[in-house]
N, C-alpha and C. Protein backbone atom coordinates (compact mmCIF):
# COMPACT_ATOMS: atom_id res chain seq x y z
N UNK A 1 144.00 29.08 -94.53
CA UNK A 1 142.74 28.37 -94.59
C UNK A 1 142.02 28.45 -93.25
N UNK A 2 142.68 28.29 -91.96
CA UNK A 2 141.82 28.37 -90.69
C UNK A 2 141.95 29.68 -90.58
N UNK A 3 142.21 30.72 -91.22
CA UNK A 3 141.82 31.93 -90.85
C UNK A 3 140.20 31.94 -91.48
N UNK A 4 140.11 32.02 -92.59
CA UNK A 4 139.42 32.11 -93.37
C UNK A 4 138.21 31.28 -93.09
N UNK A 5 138.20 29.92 -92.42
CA UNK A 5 137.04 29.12 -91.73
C UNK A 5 136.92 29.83 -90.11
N UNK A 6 137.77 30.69 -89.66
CA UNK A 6 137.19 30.82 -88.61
C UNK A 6 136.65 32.41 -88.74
N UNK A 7 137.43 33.19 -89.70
CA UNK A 7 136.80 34.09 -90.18
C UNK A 7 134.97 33.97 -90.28
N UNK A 8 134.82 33.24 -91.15
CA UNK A 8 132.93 33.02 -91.98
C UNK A 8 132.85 32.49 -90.48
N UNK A 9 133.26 31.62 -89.19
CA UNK A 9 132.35 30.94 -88.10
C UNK A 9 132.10 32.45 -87.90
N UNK A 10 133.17 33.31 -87.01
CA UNK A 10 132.80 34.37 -86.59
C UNK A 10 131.64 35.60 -87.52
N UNK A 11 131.71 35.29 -88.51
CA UNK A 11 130.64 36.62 -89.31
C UNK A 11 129.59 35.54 -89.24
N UNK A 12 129.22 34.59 -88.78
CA UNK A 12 128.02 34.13 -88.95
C UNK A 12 127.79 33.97 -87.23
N UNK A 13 128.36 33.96 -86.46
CA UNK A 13 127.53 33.89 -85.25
C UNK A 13 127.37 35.57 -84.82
N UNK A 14 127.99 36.56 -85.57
CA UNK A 14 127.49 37.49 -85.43
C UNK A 14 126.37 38.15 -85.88
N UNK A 15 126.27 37.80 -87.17
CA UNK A 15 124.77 37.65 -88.05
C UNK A 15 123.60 37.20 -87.31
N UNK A 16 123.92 36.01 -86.60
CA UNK A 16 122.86 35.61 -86.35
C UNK A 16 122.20 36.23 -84.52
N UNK A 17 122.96 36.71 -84.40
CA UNK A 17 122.51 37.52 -83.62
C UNK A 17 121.69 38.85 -83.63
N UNK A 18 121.63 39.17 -84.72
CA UNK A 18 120.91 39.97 -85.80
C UNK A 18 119.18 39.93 -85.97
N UNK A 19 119.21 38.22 -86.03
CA UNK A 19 118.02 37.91 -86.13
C UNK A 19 116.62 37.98 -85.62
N UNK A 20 115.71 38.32 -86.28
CA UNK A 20 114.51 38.34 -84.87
C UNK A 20 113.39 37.31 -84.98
N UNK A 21 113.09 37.09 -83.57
CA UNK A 21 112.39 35.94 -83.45
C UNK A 21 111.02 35.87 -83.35
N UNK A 22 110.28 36.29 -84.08
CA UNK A 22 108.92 36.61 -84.09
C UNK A 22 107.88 35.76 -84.16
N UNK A 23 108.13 34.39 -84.30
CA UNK A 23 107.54 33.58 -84.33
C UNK A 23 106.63 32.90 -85.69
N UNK A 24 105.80 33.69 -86.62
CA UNK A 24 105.20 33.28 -87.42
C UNK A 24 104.17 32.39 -86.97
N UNK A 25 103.95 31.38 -87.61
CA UNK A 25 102.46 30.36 -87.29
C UNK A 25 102.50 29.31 -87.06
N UNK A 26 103.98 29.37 -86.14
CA UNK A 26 104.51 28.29 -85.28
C UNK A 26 103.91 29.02 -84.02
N UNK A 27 103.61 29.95 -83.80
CA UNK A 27 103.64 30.62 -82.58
C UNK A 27 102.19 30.28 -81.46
N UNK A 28 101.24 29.91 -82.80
CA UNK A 28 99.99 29.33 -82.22
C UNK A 28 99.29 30.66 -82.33
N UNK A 29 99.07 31.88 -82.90
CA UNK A 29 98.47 32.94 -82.69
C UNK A 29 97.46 32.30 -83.71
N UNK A 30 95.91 32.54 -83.08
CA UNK A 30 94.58 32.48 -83.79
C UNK A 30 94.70 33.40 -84.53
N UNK A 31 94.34 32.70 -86.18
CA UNK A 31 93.91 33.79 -87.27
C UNK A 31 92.86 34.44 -86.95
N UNK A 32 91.81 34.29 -86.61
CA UNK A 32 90.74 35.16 -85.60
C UNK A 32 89.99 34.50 -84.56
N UNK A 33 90.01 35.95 -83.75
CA UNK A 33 90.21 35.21 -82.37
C UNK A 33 88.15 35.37 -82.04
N UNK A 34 87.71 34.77 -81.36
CA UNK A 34 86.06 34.55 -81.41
C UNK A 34 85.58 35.74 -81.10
N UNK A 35 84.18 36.03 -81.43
CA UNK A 35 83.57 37.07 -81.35
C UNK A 35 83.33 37.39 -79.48
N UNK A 36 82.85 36.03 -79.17
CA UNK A 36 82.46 35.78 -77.95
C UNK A 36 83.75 36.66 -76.94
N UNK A 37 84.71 35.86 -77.20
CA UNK A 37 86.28 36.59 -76.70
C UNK A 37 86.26 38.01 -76.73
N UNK A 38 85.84 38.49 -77.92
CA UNK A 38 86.06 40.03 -78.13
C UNK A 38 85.17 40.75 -77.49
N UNK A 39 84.17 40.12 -77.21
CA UNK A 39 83.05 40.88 -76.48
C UNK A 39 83.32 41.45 -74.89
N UNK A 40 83.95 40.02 -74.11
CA UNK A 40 84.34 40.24 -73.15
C UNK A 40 85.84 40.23 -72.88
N UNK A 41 86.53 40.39 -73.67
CA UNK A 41 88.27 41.13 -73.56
C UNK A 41 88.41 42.71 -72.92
N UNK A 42 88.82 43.23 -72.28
CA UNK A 42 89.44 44.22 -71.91
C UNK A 42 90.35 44.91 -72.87
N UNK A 43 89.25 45.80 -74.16
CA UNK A 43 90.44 46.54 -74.97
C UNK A 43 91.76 47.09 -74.32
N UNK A 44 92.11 47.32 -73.94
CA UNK A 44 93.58 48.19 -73.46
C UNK A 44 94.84 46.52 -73.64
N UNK A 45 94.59 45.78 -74.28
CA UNK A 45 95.65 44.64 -74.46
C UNK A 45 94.74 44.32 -76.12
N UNK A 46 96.13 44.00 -76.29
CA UNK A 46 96.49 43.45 -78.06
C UNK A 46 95.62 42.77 -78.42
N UNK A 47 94.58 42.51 -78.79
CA UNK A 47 93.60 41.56 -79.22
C UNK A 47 93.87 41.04 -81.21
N UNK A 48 95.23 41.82 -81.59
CA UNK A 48 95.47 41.30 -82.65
C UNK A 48 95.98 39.98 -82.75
N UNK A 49 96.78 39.42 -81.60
CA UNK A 49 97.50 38.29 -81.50
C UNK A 49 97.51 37.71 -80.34
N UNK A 50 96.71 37.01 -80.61
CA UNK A 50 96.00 36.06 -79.51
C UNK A 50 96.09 34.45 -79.54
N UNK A 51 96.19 33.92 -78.63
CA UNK A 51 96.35 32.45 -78.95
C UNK A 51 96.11 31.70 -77.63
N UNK A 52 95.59 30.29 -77.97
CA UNK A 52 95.40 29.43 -76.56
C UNK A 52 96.66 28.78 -75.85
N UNK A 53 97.10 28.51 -74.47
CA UNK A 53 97.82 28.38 -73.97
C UNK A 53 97.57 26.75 -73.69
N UNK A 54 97.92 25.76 -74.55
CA UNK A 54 97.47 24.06 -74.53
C UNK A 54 97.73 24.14 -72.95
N UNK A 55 98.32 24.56 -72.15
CA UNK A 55 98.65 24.03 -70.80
C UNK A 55 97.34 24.31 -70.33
N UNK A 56 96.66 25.11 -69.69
CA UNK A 56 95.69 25.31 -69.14
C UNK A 56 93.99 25.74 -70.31
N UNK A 57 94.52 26.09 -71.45
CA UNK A 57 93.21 26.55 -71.84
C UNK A 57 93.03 27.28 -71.92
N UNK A 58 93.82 28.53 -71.46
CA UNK A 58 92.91 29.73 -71.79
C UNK A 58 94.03 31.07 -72.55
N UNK A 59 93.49 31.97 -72.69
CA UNK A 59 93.93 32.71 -74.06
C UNK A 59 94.67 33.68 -73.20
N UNK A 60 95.88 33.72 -74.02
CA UNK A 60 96.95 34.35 -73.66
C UNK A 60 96.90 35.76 -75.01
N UNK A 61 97.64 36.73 -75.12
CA UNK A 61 97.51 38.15 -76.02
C UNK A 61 99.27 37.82 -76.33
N UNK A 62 99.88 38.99 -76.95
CA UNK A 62 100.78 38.98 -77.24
C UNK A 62 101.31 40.93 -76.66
N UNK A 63 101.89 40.55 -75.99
CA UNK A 63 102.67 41.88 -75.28
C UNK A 63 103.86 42.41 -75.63
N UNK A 64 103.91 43.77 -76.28
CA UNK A 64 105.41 43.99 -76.73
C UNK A 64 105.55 45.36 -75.62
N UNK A 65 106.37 44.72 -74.78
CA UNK A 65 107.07 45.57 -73.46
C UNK A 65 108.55 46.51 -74.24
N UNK A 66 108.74 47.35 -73.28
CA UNK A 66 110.40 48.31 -73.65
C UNK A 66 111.34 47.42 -74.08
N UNK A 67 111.38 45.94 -72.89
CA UNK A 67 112.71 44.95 -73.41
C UNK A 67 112.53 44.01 -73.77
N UNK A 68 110.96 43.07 -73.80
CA UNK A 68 110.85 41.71 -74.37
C UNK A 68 109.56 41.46 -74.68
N UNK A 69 109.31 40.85 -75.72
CA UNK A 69 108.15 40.19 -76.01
C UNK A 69 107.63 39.10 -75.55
N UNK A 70 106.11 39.18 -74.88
CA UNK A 70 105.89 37.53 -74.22
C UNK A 70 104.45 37.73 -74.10
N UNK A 71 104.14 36.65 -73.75
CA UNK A 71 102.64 36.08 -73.53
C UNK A 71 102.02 36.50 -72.60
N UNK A 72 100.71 37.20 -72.42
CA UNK A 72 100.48 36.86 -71.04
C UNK A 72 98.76 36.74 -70.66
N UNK A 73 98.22 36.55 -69.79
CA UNK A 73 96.87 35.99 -69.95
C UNK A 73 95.96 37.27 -70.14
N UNK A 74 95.03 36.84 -70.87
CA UNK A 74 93.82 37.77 -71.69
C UNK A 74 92.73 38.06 -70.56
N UNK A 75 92.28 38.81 -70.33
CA UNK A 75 91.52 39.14 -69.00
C UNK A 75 90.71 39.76 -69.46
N UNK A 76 89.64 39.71 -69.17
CA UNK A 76 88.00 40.33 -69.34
C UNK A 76 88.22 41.89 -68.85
N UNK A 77 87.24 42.69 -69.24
CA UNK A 77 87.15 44.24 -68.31
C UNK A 77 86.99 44.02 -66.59
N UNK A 78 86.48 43.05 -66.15
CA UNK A 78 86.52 42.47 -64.79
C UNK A 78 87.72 42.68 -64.47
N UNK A 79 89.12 42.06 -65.14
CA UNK A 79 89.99 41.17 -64.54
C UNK A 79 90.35 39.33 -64.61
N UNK A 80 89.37 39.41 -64.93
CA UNK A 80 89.39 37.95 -64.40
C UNK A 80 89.80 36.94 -65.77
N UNK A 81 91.00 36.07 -66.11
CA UNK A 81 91.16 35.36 -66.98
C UNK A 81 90.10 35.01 -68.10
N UNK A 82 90.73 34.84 -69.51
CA UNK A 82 89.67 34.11 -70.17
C UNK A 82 89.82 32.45 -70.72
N UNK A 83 89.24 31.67 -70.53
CA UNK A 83 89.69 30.47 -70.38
C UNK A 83 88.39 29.61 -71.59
N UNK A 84 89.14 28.99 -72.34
CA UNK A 84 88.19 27.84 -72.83
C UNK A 84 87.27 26.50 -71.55
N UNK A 85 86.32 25.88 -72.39
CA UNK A 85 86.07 25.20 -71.77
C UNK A 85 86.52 23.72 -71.93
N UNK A 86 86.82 22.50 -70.38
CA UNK A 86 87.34 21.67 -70.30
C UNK A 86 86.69 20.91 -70.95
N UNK A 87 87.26 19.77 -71.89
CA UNK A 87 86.55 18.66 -72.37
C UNK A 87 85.72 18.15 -71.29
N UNK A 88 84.27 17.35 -71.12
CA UNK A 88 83.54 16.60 -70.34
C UNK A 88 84.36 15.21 -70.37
């Protein structure tokens, strides 16, 4: 019997290592992201998956690098961040 329960622990923490974490629409990605945004985004970054960063406000892309996937801030053809505006 403790073979057999530690058997299924082990095939399931191996499984689940398996898994990928992609987030879905927990992730906060805007179903579409504003026209305004698109105008002044810097095509050469993902403008499919985009989303606001509640900490500061402003719009982060979605980056898939050689080893990890992550966030990182949306920048105009300038350079320069794109940021919502602060409540008055």
């Amino acid at each position: 019997m403790k073979k057999t329960v530690l058997g299924l622990s082990l095939a399931a923490m191996a499984l689940s290592g398996c898994m990928t974490v992609d987030g879905g629409a927990s992730d906060g990605v805007l179903a579409k992201v504003p026209e305004e945004v698109l105008a002044i985004a810097d095509p050469k970054q993902n403008l499919g998956a985009v989303r606001v960063n509640p900490v500061d406000g402003c719009f982060e892309y979605r980056h898939i690098g050689p080893v990890e996937t992550t966030f990182l801030p949306l920048r105009s053809k300038e350079g320069r961040p794109i940021c919502t505006q602060k409540p008055a």
